[in-house]
PDB file of N, CA and C in Angstrom:
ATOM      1  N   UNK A   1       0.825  -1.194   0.000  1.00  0.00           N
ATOM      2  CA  UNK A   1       0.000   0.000   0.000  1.00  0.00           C
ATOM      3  C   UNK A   1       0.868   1.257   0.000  1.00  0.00           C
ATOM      4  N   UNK A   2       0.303   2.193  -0.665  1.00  0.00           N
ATOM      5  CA  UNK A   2       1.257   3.211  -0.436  1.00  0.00           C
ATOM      6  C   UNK A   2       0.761   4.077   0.754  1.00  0.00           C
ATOM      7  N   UNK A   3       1.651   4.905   1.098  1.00  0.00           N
ATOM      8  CA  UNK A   3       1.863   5.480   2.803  1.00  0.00           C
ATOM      9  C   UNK A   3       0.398   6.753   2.576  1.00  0.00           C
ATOM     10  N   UNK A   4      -0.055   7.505   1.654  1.00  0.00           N
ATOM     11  CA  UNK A   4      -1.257   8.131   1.502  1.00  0.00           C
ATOM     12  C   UNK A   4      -2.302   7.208   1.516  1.00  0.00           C
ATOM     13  N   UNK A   5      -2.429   6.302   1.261  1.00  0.00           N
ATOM     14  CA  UNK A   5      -4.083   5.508   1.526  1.00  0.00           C
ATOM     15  C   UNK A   5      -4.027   4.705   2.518  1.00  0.00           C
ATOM     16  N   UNK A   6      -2.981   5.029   3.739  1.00  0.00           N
ATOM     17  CA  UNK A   6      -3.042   3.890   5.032  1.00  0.00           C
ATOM     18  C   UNK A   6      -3.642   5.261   5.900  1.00  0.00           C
ATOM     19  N   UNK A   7      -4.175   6.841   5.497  1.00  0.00           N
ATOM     20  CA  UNK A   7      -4.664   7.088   6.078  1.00  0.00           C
ATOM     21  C   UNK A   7      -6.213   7.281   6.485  1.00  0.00           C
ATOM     22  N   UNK A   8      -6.417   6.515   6.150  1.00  0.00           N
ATOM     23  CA  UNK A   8      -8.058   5.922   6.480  1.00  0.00           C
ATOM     24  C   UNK A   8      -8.815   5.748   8.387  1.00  0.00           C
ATOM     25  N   UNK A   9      -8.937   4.230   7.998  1.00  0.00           N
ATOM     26  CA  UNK A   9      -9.333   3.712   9.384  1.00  0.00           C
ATOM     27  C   UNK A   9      -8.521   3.632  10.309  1.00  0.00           C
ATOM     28  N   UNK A  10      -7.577   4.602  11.247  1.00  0.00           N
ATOM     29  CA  UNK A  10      -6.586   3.485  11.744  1.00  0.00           C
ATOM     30  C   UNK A  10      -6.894   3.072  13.302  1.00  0.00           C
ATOM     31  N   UNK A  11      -6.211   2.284  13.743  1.00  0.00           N
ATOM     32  CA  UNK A  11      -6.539   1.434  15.224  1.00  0.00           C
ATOM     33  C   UNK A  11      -6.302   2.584  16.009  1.00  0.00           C
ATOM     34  N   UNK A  12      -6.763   2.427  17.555  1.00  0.00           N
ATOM     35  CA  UNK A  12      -6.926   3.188  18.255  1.00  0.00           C
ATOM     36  C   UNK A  12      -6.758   2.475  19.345  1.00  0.00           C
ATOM     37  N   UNK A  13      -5.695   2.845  20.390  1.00  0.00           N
ATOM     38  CA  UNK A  13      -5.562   2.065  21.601  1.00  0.00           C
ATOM     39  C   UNK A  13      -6.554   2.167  22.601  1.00  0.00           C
ATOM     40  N   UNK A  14      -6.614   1.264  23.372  1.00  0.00           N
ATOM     41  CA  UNK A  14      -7.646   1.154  24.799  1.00  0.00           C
ATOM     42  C   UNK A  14      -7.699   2.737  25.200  1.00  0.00           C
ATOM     43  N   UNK A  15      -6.350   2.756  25.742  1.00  0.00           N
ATOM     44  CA  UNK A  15      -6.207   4.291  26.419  1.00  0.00           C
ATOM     45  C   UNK A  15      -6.630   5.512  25.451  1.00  0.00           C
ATOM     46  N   UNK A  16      -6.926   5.356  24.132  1.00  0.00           N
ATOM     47  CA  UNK A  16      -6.715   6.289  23.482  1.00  0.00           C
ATOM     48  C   UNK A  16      -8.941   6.713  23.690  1.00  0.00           C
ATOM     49  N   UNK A  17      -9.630   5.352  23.466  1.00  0.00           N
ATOM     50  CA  UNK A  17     -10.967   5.160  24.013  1.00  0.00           C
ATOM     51  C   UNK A  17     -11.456   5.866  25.376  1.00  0.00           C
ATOM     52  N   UNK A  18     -10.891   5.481  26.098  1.00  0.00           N
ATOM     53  CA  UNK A  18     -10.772   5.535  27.429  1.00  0.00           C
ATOM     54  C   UNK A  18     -10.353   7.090  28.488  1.00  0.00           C
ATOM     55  N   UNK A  19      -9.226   7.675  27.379  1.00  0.00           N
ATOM     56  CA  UNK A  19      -9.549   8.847  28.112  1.00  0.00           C
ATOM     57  C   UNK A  19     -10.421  10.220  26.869  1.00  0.00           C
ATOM     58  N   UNK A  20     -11.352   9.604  25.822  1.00  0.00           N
ATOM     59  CA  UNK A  20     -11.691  10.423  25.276  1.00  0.00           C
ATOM     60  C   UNK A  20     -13.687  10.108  25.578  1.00  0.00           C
ATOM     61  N   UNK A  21     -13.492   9.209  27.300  1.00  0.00           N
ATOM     62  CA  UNK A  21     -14.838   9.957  27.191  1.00  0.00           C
ATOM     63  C   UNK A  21     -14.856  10.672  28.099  1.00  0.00           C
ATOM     64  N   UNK A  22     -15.515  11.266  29.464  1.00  0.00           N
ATOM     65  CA  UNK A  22     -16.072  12.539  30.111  1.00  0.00           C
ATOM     66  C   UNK A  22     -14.962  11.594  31.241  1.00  0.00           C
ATOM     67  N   UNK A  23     -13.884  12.809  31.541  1.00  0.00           N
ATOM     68  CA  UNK A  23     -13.154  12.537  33.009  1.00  0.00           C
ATOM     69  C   UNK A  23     -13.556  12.228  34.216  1.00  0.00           C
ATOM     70  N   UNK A  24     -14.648  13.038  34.478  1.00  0.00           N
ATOM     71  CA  UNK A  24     -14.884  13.305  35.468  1.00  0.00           C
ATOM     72  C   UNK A  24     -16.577  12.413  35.581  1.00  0.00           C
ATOM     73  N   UNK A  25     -16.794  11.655  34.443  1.00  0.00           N
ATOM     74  CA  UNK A  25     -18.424  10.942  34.460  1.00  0.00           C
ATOM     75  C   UNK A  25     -18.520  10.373  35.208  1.00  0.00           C
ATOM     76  N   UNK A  26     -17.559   9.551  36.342  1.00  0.00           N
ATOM     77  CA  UNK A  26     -18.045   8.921  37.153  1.00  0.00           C
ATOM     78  C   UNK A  26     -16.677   8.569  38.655  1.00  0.00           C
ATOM     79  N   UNK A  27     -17.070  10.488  38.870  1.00  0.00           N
ATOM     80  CA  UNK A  27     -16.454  11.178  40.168  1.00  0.00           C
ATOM     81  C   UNK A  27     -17.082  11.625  40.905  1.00  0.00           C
ATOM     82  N   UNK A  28     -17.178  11.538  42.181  1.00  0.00           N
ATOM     83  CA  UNK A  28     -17.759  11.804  43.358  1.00  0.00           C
ATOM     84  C   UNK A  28     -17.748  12.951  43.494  1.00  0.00           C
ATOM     85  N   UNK A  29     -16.605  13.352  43.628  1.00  0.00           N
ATOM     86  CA  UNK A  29     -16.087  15.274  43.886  1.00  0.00           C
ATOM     87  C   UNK A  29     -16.404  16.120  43.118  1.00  0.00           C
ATOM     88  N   UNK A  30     -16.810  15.451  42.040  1.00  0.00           N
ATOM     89  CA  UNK A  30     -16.733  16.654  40.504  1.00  0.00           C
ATOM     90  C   UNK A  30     -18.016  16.866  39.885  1.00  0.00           C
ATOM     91  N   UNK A  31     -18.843  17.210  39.634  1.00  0.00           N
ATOM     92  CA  UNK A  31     -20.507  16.820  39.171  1.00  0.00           C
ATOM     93  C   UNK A  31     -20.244  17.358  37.814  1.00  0.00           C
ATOM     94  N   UNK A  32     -20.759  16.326  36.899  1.00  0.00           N
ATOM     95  CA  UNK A  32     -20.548  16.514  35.549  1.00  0.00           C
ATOM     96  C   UNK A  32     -21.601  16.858  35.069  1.00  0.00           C
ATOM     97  N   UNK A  33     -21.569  18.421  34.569  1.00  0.00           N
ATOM     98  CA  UNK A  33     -22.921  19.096  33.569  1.00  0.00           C
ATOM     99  C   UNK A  33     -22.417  19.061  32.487  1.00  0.00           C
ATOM    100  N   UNK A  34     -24.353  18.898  31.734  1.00  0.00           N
ATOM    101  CA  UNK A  34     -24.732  18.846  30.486  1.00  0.00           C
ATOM    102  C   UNK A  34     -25.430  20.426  30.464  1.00  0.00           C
ATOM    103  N   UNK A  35     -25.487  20.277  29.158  1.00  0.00           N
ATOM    104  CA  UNK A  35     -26.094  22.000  28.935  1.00  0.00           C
ATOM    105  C   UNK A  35     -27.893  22.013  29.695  1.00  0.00           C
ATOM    106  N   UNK A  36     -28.581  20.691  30.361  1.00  0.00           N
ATOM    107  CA  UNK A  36     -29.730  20.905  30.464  1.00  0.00           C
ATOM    108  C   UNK A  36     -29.659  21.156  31.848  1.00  0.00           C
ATOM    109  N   UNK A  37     -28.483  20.413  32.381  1.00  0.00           N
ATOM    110  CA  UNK A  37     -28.264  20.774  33.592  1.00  0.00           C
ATOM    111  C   UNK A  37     -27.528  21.814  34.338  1.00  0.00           C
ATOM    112  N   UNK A  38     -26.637  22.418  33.810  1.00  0.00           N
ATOM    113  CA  UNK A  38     -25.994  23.372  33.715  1.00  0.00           C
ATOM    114  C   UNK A  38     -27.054  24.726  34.091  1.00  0.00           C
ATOM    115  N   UNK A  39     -27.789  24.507  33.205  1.00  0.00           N
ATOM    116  CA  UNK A  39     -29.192  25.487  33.695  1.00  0.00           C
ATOM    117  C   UNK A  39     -29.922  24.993  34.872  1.00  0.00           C
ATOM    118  N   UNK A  40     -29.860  23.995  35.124  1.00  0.00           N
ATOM    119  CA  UNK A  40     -31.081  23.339  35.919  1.00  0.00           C
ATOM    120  C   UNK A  40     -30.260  23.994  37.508  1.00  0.00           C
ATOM    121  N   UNK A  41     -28.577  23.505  37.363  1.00  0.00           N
ATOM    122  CA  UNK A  41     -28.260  23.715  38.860  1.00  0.00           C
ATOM    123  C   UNK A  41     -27.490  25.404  38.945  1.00  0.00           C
ATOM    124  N   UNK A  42     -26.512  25.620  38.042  1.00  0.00           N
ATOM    125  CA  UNK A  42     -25.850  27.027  38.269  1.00  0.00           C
ATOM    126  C   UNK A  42     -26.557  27.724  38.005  1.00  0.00           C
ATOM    127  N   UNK A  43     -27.194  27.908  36.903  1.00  0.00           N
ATOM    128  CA  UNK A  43     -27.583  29.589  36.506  1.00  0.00           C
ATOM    129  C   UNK A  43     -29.371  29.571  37.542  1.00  0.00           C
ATOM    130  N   UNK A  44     -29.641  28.679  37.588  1.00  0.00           N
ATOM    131  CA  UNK A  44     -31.289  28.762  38.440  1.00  0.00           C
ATOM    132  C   UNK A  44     -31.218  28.591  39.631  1.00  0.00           C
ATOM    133  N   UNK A  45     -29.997  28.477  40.341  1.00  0.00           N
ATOM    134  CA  UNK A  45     -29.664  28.472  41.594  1.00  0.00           C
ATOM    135  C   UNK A  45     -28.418  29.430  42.583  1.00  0.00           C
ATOM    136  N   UNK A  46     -28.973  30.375  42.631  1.00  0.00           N
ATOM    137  CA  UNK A  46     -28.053  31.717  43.092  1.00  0.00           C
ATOM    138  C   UNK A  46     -27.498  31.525  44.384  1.00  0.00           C
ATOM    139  N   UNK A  47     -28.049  30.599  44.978  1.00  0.00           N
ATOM    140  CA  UNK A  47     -27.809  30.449  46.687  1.00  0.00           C
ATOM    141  C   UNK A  47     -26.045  29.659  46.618  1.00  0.00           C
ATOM    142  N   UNK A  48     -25.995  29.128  45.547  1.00  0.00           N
ATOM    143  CA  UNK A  48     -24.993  27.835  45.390  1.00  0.00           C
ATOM    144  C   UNK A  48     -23.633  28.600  44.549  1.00  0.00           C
ATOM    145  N   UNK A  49     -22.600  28.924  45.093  1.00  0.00           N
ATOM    146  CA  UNK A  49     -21.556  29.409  44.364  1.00  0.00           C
ATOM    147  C   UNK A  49     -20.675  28.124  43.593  1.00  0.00           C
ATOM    148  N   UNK A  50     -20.779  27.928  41.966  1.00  0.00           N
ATOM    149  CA  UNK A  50     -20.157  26.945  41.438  1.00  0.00           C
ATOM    150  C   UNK A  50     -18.621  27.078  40.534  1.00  0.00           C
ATOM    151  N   UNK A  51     -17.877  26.112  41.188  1.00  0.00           N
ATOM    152  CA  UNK A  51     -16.713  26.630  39.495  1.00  0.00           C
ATOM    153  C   UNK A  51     -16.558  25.219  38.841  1.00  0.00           C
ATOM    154  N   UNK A  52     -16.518  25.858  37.567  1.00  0.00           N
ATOM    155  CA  UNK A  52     -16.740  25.317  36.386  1.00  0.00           C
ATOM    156  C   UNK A  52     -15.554  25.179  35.600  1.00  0.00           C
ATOM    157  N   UNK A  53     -15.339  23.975  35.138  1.00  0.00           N
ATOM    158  CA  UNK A  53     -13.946  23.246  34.739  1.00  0.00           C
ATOM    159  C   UNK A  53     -14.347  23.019  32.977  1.00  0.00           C
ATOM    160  N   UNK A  54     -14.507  23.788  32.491  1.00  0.00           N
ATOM    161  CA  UNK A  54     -14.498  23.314  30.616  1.00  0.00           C
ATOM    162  C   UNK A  54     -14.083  22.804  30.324  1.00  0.00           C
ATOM    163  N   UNK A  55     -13.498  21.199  29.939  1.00  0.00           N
ATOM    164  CA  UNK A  55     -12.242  20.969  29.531  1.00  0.00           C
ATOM    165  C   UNK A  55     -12.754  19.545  28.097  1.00  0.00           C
ATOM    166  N   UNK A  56     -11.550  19.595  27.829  1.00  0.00           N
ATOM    167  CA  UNK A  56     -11.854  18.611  26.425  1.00  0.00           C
ATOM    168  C   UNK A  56     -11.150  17.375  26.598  1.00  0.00           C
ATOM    169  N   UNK A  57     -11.734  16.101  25.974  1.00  0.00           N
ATOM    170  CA  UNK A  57     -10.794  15.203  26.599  1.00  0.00           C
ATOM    171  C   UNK A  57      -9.742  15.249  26.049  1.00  0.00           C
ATOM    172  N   UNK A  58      -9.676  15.416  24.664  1.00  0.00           N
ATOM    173  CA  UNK A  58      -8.026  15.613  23.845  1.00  0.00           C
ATOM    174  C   UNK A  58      -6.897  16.050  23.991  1.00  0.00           C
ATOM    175  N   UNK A  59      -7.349  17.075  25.236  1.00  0.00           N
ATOM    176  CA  UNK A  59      -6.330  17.583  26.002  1.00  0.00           C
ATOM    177  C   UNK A  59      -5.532  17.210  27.263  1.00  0.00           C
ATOM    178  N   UNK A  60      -4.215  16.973  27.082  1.00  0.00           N
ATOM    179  CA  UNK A  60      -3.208  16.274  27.501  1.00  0.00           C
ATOM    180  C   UNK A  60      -3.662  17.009  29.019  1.00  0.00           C
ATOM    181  N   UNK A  61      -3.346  18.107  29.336  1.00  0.00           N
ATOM    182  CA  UNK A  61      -3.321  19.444  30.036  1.00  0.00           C
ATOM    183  C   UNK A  61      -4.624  18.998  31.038  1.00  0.00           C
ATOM    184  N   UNK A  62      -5.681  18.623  30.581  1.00  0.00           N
ATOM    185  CA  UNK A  62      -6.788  18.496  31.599  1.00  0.00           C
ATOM    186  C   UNK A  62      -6.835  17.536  32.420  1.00  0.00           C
ATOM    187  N   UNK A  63      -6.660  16.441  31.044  1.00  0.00           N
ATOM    188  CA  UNK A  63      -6.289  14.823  31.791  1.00  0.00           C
ATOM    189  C   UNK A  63      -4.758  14.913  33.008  1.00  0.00           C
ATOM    190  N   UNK A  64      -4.252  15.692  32.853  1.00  0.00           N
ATOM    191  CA  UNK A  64      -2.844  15.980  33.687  1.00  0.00           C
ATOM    192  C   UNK A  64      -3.770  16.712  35.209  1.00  0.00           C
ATOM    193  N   UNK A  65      -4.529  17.952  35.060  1.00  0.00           N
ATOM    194  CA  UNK A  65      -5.126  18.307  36.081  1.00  0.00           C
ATOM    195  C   UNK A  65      -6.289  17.696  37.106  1.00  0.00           C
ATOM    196  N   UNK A  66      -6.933  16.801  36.476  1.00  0.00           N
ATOM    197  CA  UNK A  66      -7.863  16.546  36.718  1.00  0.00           C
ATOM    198  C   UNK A  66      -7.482  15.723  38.296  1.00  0.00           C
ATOM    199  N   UNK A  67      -6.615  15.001  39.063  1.00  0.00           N
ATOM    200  CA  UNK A  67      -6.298  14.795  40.011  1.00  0.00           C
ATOM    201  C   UNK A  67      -6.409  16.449  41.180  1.00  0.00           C
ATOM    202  N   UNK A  68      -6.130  17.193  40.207  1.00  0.00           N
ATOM    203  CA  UNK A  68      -5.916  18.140  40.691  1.00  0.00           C
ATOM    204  C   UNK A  68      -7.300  19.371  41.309  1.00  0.00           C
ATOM    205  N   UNK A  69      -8.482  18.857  40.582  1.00  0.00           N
ATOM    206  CA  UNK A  69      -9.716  19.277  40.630  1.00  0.00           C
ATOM    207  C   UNK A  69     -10.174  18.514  41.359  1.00  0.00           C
ATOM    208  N   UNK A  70     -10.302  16.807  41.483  1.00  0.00           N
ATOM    209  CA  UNK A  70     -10.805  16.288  42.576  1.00  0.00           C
ATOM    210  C   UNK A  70     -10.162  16.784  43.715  1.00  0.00           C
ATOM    211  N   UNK A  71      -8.628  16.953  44.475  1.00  0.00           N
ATOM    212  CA  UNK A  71      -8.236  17.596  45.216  1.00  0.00           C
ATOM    213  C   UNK A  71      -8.989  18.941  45.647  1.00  0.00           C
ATOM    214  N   UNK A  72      -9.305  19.776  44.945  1.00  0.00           N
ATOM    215  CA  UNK A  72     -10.027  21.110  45.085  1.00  0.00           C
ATOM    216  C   UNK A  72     -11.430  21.046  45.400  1.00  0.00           C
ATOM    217  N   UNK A  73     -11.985  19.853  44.979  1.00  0.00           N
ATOM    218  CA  UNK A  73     -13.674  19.737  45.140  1.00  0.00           C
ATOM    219  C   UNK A  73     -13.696  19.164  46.270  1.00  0.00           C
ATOM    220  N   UNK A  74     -12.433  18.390  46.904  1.00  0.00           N
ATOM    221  CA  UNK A  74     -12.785  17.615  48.391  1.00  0.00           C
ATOM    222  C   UNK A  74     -12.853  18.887  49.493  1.00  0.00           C
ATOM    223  N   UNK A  75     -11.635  19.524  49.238  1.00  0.00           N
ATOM    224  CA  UNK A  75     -11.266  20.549  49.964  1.00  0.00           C
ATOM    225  C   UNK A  75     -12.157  21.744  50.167  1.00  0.00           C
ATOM    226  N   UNK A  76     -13.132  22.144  49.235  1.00  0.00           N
ATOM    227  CA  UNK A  76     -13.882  23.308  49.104  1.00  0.00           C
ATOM    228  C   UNK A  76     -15.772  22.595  49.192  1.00  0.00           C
ATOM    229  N   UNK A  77     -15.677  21.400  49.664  1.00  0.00           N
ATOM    230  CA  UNK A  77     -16.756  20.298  50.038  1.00  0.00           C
ATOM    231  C   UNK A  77     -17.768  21.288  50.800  1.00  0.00           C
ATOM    232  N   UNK A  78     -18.705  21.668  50.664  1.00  0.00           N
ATOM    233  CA  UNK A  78     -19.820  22.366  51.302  1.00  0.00           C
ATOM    234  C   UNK A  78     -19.815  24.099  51.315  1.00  0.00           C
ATOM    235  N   UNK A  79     -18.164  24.246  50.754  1.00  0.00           N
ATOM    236  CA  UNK A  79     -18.194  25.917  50.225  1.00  0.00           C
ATOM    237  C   UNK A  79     -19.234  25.988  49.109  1.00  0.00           C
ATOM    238  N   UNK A  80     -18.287  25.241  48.218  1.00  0.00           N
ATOM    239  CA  UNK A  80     -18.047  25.999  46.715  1.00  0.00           C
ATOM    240  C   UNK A  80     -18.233  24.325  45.856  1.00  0.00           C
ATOM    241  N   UNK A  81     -19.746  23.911  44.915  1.00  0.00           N
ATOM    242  CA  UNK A  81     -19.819  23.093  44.152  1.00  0.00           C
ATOM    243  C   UNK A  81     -18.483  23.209  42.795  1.00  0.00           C
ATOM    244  N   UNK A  82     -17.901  22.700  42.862  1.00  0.00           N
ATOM    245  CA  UNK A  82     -16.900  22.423  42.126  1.00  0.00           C
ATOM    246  C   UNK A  82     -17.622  21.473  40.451  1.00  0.00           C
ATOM    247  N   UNK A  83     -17.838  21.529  39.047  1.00  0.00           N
ATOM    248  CA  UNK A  83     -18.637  21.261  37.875  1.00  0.00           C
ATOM    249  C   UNK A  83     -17.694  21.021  36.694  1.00  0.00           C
ATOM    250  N   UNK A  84     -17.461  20.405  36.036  1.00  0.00           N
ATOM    251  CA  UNK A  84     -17.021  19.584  35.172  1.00  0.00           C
ATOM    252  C   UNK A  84     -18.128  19.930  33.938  1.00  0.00           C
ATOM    253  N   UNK A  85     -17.787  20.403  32.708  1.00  0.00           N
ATOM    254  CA  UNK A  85     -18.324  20.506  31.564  1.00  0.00           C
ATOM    255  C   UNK A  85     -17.330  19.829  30.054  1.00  0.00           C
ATOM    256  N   UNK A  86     -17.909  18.500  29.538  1.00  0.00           N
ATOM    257  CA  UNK A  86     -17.054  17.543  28.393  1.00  0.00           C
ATOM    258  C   UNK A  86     -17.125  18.654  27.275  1.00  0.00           C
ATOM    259  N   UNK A  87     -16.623  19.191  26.721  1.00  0.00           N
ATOM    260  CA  UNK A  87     -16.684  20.281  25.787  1.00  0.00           C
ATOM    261  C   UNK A  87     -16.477  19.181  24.363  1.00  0.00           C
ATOM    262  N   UNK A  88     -16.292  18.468  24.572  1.00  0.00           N
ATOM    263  CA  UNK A  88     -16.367  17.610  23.661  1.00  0.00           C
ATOM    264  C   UNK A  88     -17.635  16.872  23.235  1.00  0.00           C
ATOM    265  N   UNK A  89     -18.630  16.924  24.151  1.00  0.00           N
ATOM    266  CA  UNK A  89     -19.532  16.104  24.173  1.00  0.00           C
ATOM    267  C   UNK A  89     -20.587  17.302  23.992  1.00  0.00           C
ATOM    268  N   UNK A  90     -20.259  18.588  24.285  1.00  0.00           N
ATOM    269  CA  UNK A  90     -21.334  19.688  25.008  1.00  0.00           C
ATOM    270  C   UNK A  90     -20.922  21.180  24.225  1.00  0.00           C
ATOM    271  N   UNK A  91     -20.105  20.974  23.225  1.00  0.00           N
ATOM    272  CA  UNK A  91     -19.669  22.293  22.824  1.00  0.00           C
ATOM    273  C   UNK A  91     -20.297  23.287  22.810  1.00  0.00           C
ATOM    274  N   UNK A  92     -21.380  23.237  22.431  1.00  0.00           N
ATOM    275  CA  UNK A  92     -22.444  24.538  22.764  1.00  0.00           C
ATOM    276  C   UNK A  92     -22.603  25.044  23.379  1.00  0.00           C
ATOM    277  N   UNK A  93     -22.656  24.371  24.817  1.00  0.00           N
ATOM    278  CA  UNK A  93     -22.501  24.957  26.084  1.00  0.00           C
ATOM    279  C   UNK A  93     -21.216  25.565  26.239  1.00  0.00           C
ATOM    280  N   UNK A  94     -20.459  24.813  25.932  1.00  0.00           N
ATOM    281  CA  UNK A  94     -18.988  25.582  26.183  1.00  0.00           C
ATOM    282  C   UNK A  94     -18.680  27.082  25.184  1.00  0.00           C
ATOM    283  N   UNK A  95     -19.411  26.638  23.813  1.00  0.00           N
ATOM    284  CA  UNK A  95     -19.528  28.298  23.205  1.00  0.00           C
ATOM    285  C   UNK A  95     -20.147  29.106  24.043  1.00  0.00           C
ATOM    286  N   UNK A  96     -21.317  28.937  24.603  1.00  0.00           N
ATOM    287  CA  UNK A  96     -21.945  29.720  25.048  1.00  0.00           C
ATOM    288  C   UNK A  96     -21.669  30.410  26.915  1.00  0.00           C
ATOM    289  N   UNK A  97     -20.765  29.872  27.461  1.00  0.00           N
ATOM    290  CA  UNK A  97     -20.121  29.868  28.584  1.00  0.00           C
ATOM    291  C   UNK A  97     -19.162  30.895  28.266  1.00  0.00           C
TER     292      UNK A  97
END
């Protein structure tokens, strides 16, 4: 084959699956919004001060922090809701943020 038409289908490792879905989908510390929810809990709820983590999975940089956000959401536990948005999954929301 020549080296231009092997770029098609190509394989994709476990890890490569694995960290390209939502980091934080199934974290205790981190509450992962969707754009329906996103409305449902931050913007319709003023009593609740939230920060909000945009991040994409493709990015080396997030997957590197993200230890680093559960750390912050344990620590700030009953301050400050700590929110996770897949910009990958949710871009709209993330345009519109």
């Amino acid at each position: 084959l020549k080296d231009d038409q092997s770029k098609g289908n190509q394989y994709q490792s476990w890890n490569f699956y694995k960290q390209n879905f939502g980091i934080y989908d199934e974290d205790p510390e981190v509450v992962t919004l969707t754009r329906s929810d996103f409305k449902q809990f931050v913007e319709s709820n003023e009593n609740t001060i939230w920060f909000i983590n945009f991040y994409s999975t493709q990015c080396s940089h997030c997957h590197e922090l993200a230890p680093t956000w559960r750390e912050l959401a344990k620590q700030l536990d009953g301050v400050v809701k700590i929110g996770a948005v897949n910009c990958m999954d949710d871009w709209m929301l993330c345009n519109e943020q």
